[in-house]
N, C-alpha and C. Protein backbone atom coordinates (compact mmCIF):
# COMPACT_ATOMS: atom_id res chain seq x y z
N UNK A 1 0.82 -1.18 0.00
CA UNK A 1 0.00 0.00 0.00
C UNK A 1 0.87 1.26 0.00
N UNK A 2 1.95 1.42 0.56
CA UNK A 2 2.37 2.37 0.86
C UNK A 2 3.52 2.47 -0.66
N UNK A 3 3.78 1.58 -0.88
CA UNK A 3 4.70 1.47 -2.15
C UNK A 3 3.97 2.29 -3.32
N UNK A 4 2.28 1.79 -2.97
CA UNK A 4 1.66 2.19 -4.57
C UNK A 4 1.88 3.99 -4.01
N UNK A 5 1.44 4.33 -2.72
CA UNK A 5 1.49 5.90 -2.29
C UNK A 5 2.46 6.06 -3.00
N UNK A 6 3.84 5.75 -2.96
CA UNK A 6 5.16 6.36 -3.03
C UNK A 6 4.90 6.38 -4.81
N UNK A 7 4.37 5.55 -5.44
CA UNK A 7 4.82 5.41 -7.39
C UNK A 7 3.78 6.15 -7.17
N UNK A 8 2.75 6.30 -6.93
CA UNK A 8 1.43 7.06 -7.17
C UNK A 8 1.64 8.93 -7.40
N UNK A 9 2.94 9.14 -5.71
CA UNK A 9 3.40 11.00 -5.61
C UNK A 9 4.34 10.65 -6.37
N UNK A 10 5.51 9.99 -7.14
CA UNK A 10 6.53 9.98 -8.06
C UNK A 10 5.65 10.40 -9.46
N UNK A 11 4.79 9.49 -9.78
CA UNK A 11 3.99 9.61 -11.21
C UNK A 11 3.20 10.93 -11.48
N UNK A 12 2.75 11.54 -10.17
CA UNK A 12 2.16 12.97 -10.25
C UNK A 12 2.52 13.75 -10.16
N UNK A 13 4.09 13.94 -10.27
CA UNK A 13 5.17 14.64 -10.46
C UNK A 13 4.74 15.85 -11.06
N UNK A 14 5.04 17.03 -10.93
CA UNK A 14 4.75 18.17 -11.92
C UNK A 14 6.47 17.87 -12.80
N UNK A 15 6.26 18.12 -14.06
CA UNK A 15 7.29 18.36 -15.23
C UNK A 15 7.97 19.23 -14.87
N UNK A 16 8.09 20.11 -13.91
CA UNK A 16 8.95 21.24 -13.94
C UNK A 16 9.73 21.12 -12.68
N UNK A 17 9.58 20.03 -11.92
CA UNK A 17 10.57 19.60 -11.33
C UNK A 17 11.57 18.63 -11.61
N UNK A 18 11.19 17.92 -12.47
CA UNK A 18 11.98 17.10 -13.71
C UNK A 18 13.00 18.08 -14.48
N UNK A 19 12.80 19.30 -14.57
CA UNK A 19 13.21 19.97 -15.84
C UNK A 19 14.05 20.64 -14.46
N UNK A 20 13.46 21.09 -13.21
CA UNK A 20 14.52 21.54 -12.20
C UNK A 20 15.22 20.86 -12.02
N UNK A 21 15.26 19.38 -11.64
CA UNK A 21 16.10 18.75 -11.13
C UNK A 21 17.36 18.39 -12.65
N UNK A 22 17.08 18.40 -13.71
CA UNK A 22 17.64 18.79 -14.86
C UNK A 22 18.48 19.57 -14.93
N UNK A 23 18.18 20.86 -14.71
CA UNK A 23 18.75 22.18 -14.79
C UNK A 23 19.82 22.35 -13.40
N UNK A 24 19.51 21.46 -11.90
CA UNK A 24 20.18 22.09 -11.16
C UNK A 24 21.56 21.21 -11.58
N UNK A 25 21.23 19.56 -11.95
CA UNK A 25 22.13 18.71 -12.33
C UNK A 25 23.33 18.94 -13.34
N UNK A 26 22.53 19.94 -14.25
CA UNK A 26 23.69 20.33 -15.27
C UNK A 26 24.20 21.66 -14.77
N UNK A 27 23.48 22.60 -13.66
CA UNK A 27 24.45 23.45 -13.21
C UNK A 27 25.90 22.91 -12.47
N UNK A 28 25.47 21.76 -11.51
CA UNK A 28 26.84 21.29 -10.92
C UNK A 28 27.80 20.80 -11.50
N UNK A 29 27.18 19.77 -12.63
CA UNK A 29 27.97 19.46 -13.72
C UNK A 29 29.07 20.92 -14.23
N UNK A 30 28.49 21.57 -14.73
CA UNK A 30 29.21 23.03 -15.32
C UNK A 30 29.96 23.64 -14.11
N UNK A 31 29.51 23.65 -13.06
CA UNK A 31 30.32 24.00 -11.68
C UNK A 31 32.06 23.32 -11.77
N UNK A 32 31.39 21.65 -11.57
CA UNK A 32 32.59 20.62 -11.30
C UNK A 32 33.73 21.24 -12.82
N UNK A 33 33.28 21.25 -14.01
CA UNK A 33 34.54 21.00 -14.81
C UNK A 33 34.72 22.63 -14.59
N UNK A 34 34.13 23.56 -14.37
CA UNK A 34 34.96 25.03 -14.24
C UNK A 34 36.47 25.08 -13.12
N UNK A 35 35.53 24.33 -12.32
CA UNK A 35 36.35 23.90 -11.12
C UNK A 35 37.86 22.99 -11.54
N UNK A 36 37.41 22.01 -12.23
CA UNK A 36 38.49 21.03 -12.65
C UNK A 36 39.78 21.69 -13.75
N UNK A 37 39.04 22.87 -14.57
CA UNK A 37 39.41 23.15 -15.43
C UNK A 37 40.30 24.57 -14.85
N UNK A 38 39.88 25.02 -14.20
CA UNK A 38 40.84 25.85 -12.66
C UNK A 38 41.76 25.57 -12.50
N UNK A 39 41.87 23.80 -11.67
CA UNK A 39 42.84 23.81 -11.19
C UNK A 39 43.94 23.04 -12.25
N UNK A 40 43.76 22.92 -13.07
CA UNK A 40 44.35 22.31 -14.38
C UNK A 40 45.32 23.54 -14.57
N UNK A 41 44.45 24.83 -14.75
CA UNK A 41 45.15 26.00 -15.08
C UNK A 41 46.57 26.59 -14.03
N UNK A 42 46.27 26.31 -12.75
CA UNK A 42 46.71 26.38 -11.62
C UNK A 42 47.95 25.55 -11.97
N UNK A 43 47.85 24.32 -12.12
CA UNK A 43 48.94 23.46 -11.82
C UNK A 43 49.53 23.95 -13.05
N UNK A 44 49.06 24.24 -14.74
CA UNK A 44 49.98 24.46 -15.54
C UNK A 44 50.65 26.02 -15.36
N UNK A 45 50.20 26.65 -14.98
CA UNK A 45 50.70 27.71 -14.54
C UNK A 45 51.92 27.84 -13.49
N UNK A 46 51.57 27.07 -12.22
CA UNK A 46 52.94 26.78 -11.77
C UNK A 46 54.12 26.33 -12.18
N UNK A 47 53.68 25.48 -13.28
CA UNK A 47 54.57 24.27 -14.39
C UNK A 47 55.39 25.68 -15.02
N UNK A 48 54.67 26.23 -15.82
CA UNK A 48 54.99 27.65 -16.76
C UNK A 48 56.06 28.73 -15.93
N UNK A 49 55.89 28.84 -14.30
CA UNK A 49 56.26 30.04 -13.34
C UNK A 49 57.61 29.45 -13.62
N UNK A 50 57.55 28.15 -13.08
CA UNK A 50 59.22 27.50 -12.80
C UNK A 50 60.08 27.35 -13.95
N UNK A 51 59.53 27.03 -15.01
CA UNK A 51 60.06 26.82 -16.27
C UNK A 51 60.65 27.91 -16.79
N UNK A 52 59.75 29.14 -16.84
CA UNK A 52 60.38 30.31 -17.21
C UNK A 52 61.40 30.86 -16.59
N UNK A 53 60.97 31.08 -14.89
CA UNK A 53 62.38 31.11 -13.77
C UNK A 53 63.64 30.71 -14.22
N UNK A 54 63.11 29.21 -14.39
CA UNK A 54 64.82 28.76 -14.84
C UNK A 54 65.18 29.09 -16.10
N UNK A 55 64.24 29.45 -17.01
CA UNK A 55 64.79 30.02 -18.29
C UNK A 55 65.49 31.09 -18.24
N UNK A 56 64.85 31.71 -17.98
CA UNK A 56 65.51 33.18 -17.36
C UNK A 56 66.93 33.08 -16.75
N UNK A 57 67.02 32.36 -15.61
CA UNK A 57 67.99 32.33 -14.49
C UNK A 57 69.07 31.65 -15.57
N UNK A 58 68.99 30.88 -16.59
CA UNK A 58 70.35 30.27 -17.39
C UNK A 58 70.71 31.35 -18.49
N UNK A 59 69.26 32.47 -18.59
CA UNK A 59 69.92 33.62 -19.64
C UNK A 59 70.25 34.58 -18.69
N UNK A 60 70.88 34.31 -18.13
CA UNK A 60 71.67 35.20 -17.14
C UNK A 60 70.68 36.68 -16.51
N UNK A 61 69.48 36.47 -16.90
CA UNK A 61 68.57 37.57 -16.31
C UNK A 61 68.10 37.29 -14.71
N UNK A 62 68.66 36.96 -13.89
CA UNK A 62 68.03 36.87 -12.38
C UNK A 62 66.68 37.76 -11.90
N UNK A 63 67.24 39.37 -12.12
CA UNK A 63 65.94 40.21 -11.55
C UNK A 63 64.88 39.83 -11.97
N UNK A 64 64.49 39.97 -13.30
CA UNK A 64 63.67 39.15 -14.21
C UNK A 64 63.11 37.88 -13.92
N UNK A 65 63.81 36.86 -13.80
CA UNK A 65 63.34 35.82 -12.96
C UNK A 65 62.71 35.95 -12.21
N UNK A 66 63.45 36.72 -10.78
CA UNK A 66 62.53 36.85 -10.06
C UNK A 66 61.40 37.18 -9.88
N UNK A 67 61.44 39.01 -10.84
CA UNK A 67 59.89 39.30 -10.61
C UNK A 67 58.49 38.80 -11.31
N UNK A 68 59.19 37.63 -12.17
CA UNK A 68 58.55 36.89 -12.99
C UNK A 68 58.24 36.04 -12.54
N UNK A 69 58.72 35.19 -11.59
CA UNK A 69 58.15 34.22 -11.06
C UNK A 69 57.05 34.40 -9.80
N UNK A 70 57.40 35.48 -9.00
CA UNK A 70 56.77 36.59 -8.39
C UNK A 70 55.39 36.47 -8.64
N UNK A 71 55.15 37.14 -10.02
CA UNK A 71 54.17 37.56 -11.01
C UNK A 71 53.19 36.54 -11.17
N UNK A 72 54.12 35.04 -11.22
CA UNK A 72 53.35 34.24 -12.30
C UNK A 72 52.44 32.96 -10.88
N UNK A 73 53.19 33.51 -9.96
CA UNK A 73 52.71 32.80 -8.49
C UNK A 73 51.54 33.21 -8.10
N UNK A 74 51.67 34.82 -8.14
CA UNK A 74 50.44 35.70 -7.94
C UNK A 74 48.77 35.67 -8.49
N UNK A 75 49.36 34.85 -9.68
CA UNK A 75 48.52 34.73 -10.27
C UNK A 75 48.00 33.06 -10.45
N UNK A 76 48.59 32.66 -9.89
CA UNK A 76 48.46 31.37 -9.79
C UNK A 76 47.48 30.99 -8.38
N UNK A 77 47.64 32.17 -7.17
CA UNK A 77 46.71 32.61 -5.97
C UNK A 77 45.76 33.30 -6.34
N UNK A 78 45.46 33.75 -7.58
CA UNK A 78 44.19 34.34 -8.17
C UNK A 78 43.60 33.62 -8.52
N UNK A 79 44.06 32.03 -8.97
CA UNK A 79 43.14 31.17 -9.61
C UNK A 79 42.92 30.46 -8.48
N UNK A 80 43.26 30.49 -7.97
CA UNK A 80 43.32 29.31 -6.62
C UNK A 80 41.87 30.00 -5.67
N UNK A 81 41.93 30.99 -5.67
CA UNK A 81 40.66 31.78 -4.75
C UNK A 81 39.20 31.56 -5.52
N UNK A 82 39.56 31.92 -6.37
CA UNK A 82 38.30 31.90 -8.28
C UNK A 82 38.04 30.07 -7.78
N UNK A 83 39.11 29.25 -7.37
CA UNK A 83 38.57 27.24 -7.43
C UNK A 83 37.97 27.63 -6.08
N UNK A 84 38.52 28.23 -4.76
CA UNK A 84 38.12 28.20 -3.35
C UNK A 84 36.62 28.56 -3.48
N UNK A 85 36.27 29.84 -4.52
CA UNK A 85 35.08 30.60 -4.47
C UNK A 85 33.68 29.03 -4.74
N UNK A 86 34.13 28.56 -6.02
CA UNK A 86 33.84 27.60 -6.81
C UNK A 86 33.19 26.38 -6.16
N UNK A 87 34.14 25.80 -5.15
CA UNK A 87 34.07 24.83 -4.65
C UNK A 87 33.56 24.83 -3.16
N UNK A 88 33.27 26.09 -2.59
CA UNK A 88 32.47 26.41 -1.97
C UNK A 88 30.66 26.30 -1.91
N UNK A 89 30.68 26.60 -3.44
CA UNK A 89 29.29 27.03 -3.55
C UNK A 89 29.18 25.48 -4.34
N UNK A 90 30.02 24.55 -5.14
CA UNK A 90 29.71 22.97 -4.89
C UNK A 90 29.10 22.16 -3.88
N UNK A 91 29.62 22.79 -3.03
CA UNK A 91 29.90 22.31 -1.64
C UNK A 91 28.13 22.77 -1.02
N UNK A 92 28.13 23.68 -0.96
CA UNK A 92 26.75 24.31 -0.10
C UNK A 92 25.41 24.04 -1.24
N UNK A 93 25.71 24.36 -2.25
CA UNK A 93 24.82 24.47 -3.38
C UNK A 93 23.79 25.35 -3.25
N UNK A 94 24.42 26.63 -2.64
CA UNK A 94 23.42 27.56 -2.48
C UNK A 94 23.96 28.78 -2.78
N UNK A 95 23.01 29.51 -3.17
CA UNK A 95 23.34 31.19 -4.11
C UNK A 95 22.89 32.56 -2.73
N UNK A 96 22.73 32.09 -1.62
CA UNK A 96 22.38 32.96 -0.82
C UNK A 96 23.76 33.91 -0.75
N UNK A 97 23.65 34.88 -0.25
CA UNK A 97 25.40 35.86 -0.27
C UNK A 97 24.92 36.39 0.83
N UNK A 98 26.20 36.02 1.90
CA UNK A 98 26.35 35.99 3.11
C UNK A 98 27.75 37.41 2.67
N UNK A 99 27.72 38.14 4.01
CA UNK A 99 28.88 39.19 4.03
C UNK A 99 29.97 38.24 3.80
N UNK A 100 30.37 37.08 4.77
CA UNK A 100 31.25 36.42 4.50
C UNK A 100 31.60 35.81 3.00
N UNK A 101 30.61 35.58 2.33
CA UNK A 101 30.99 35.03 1.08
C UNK A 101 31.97 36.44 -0.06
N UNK A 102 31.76 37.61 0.46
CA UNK A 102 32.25 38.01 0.03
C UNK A 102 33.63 38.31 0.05
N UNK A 103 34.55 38.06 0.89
CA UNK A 103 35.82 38.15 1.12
C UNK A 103 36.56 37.27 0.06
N UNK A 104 36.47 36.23 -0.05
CA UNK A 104 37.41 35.96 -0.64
C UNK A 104 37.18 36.34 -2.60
N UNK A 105 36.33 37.44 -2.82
CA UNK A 105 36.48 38.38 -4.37
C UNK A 105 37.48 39.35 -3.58
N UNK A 106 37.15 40.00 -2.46
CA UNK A 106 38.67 40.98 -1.92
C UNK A 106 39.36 40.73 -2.14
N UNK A 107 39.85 39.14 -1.17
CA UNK A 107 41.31 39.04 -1.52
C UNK A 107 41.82 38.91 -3.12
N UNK A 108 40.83 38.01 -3.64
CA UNK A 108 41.24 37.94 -5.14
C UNK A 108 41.54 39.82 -5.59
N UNK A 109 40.71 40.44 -5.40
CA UNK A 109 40.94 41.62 -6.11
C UNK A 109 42.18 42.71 -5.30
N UNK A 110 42.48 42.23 -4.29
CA UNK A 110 43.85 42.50 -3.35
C UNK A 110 45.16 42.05 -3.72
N UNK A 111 45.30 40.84 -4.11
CA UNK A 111 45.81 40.11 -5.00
C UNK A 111 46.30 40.55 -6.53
N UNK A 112 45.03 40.54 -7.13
CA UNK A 112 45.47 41.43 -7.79
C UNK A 112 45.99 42.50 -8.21
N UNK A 113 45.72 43.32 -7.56
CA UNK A 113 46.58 45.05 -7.48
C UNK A 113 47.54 44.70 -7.21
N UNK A 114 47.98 43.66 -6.11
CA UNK A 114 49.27 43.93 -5.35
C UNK A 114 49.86 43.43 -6.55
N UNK A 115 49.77 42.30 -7.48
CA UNK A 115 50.25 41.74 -8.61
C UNK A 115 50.95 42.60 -9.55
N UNK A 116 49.97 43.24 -9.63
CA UNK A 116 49.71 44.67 -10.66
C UNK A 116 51.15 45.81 -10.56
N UNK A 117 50.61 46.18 -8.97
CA UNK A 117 51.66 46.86 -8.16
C UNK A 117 53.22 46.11 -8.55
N UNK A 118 53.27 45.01 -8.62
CA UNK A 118 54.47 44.23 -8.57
C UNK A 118 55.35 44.14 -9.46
N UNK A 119 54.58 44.05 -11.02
CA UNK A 119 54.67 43.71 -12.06
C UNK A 119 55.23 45.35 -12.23
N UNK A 120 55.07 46.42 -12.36
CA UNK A 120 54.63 48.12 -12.87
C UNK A 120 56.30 48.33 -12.19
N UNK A 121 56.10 47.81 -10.79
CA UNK A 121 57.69 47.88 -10.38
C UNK A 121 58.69 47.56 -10.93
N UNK A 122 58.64 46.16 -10.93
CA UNK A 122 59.55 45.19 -12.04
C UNK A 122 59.97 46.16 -13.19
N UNK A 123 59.05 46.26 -13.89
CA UNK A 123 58.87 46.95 -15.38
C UNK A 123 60.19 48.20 -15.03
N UNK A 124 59.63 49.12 -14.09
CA UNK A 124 61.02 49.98 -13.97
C UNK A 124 62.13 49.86 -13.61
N UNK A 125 61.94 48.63 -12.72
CA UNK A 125 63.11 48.51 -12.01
C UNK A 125 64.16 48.22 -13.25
N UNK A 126 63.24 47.18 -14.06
CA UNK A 126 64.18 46.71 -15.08
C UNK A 126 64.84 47.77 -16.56
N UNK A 127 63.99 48.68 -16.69
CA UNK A 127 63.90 49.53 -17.53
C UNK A 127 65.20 50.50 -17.05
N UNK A 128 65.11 50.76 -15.31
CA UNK A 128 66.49 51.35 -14.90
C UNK A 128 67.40 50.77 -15.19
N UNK A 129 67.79 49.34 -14.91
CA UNK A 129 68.87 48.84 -15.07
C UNK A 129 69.46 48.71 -16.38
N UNK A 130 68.59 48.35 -17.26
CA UNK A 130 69.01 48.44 -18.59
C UNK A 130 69.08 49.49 -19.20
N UNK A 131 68.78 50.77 -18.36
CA UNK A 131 68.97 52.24 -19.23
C UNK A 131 70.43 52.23 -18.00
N UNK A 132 70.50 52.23 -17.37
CA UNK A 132 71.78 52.00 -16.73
C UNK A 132 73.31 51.48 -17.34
N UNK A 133 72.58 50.21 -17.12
CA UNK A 133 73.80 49.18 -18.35
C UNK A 133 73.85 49.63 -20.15
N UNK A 134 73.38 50.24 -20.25
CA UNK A 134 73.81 51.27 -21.38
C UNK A 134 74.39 52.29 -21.70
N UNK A 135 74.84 53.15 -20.42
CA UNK A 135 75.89 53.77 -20.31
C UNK A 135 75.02 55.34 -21.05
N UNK A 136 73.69 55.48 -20.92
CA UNK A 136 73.48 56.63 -22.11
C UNK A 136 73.66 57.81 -21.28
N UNK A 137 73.76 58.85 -21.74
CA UNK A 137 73.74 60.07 -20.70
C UNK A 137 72.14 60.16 -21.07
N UNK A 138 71.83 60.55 -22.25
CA UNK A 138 69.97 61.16 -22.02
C UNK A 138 69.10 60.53 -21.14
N UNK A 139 68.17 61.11 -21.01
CA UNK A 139 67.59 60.37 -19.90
C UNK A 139 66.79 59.37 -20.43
N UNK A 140 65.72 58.16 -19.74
CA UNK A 140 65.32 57.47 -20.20
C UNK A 140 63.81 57.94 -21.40
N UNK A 141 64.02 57.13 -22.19
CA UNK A 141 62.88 57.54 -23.19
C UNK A 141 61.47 56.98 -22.81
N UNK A 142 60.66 57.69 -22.97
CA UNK A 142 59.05 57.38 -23.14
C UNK A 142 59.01 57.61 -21.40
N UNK A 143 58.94 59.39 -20.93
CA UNK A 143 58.41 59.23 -20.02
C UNK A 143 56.70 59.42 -19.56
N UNK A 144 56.31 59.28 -21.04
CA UNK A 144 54.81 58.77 -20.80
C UNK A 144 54.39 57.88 -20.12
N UNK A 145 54.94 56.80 -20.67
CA UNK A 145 54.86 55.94 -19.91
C UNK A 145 55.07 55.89 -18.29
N UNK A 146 56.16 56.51 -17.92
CA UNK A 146 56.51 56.57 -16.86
C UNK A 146 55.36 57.00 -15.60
N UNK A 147 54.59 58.45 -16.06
CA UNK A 147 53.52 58.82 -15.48
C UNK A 147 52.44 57.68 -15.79
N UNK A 148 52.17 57.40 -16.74
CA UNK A 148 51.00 56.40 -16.45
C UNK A 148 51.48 55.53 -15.59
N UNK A 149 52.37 54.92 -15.11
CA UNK A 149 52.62 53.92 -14.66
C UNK A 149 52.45 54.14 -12.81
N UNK A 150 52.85 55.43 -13.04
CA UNK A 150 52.49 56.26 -11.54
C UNK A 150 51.74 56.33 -10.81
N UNK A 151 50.57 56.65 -12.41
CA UNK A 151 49.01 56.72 -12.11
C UNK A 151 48.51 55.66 -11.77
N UNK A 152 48.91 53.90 -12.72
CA UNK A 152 48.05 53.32 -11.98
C UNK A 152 48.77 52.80 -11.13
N UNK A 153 49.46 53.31 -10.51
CA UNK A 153 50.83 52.68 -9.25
C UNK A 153 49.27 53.09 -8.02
N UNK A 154 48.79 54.67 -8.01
CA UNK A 154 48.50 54.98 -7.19
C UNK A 154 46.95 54.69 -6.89
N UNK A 155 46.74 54.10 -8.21
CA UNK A 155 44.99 53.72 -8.39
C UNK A 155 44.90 52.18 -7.48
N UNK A 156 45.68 51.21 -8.20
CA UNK A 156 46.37 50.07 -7.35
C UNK A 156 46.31 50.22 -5.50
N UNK A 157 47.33 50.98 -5.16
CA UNK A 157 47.39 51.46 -3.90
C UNK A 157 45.78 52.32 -3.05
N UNK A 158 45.83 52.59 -3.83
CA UNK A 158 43.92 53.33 -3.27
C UNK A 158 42.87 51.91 -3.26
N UNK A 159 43.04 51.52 -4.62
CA UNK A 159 42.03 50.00 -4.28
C UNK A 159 42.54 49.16 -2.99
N UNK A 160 44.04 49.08 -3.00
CA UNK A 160 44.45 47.85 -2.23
C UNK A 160 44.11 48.69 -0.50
N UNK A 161 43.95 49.48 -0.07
CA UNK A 161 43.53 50.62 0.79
C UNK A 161 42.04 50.40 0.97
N UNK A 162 41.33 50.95 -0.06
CA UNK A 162 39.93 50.37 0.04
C UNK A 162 38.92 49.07 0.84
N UNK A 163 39.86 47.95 -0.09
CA UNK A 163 39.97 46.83 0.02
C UNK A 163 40.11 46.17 1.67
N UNK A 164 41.20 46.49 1.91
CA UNK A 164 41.70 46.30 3.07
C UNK A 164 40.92 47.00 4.23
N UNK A 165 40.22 48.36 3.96
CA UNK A 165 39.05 48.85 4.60
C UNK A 165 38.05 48.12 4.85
N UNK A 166 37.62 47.77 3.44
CA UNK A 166 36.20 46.55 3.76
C UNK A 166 36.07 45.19 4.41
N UNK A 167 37.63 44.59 4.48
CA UNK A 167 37.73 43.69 4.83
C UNK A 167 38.05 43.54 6.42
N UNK A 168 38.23 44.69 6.74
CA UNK A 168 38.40 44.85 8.38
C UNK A 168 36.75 45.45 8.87
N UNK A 169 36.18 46.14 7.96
CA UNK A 169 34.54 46.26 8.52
C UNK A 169 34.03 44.85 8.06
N UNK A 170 34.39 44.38 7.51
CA UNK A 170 33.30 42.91 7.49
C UNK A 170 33.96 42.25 8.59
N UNK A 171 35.00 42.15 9.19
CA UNK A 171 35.71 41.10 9.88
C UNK A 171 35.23 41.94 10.93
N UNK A 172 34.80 43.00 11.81
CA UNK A 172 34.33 44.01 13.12
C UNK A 172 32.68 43.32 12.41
N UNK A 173 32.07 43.69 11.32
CA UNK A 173 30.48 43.20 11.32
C UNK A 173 30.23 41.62 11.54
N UNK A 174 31.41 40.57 11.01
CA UNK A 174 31.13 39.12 11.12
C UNK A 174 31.36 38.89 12.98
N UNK A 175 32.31 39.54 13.48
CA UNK A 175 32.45 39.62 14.95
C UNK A 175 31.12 39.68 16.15
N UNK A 176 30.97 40.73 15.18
CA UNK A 176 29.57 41.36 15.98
C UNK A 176 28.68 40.50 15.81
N UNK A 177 28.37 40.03 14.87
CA UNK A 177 27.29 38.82 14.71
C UNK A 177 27.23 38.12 15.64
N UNK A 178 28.87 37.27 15.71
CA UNK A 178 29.06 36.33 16.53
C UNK A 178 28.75 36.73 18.02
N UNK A 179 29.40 37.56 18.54
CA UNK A 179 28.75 37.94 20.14
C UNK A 179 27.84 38.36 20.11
N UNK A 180 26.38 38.64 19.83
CA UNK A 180 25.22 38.85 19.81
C UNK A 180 24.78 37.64 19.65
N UNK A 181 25.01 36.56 18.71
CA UNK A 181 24.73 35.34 18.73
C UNK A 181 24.92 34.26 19.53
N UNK A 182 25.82 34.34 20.37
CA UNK A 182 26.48 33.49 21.83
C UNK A 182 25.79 34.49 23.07
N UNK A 183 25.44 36.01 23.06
CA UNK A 183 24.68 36.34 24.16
C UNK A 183 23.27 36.24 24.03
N UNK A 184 22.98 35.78 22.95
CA UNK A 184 21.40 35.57 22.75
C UNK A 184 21.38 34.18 23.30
């Protein structure tokens, strides 16, 4: 009796939970390989950081190396946050946005600037040395460039400022939660 109940609410199914349970199945599906396909990127990217390092480091460019490998790490913790974000919401399977869920797009976007910041350095540092090791008296050419680079030196630094603002009021608002929630 109770079997026919159970085929009886299966068979009177509305279609559009068929077509939900469809749709949520191929969202996770599309979740999992974004995810897989992440950390694929991740690992070849590290593969790429070291490879070049040592390329570099046997063409006798060290600084370069370095801030290249620097660079290519940085960004290798950008993908890594983008799988954390990912595999989170695998994990919960829910689209609600909690203050907390938002931190880790900060750090990704903290991350980034500082990257940014890193890279803009490099660029001059290296641009000195090799206007250096050239022995020129004029000064270096394209100081267009130079000011833009200033500019977004300081746009960088204002986000990464920002950033670091919001992430200390969410970390004082997630606090507060918590002791209101243990004195309740």
């Amino acid at each position: 009796m109770s079997e026919e109940r159970g085929q009886k609410k299966t068979a009177s199914l509305p279609p559009t939970s068929i077509v939900r349970r469809s749709l949520d199945g191929g969202e996770e599906l599309i979740y999992v390989v974004v995810a897989g396909l992440l950390l694929i990127a991740a690992a070849a990217a590290c593969v790429y950081a070291a490879f070049s390092a040592i390329h570099q480091l046997v063409a006798g460019s060290q600084l370069e190396a370095i801030f290249s490998l620097v660079n290519d790490l940085l960004l290798v913790l950008i993908i890594m946050e983008v799988l954390r974000t990912v595999a989170r919401f695998i994990r919960k399977r829910e689209l609600n946005v909690d203050v907390q869920d938002i931190v880790p797009f900060l750090v990704i976007a903290a991350i980034s600037g500082a990257r940014r910041i890193l890279a803009i350095g490099a660029n001059l540092s290296l641009n000195e040395v090799q206007h250096a090791q050239s022995n020129a008296q004029e000064p270096p050419a394209r100081w267009d460039r130079f000011d833009q680079a200033m500019i977004e030196l300081g746009v960088n630094t204002g986000l990464i400022i920002v950033i670091t603002v919001a992430l200390l009021v969410i970390h004082r608002y997630t606090l507060g939660r918590f002791r209101d929630a243990e004195e309740s």
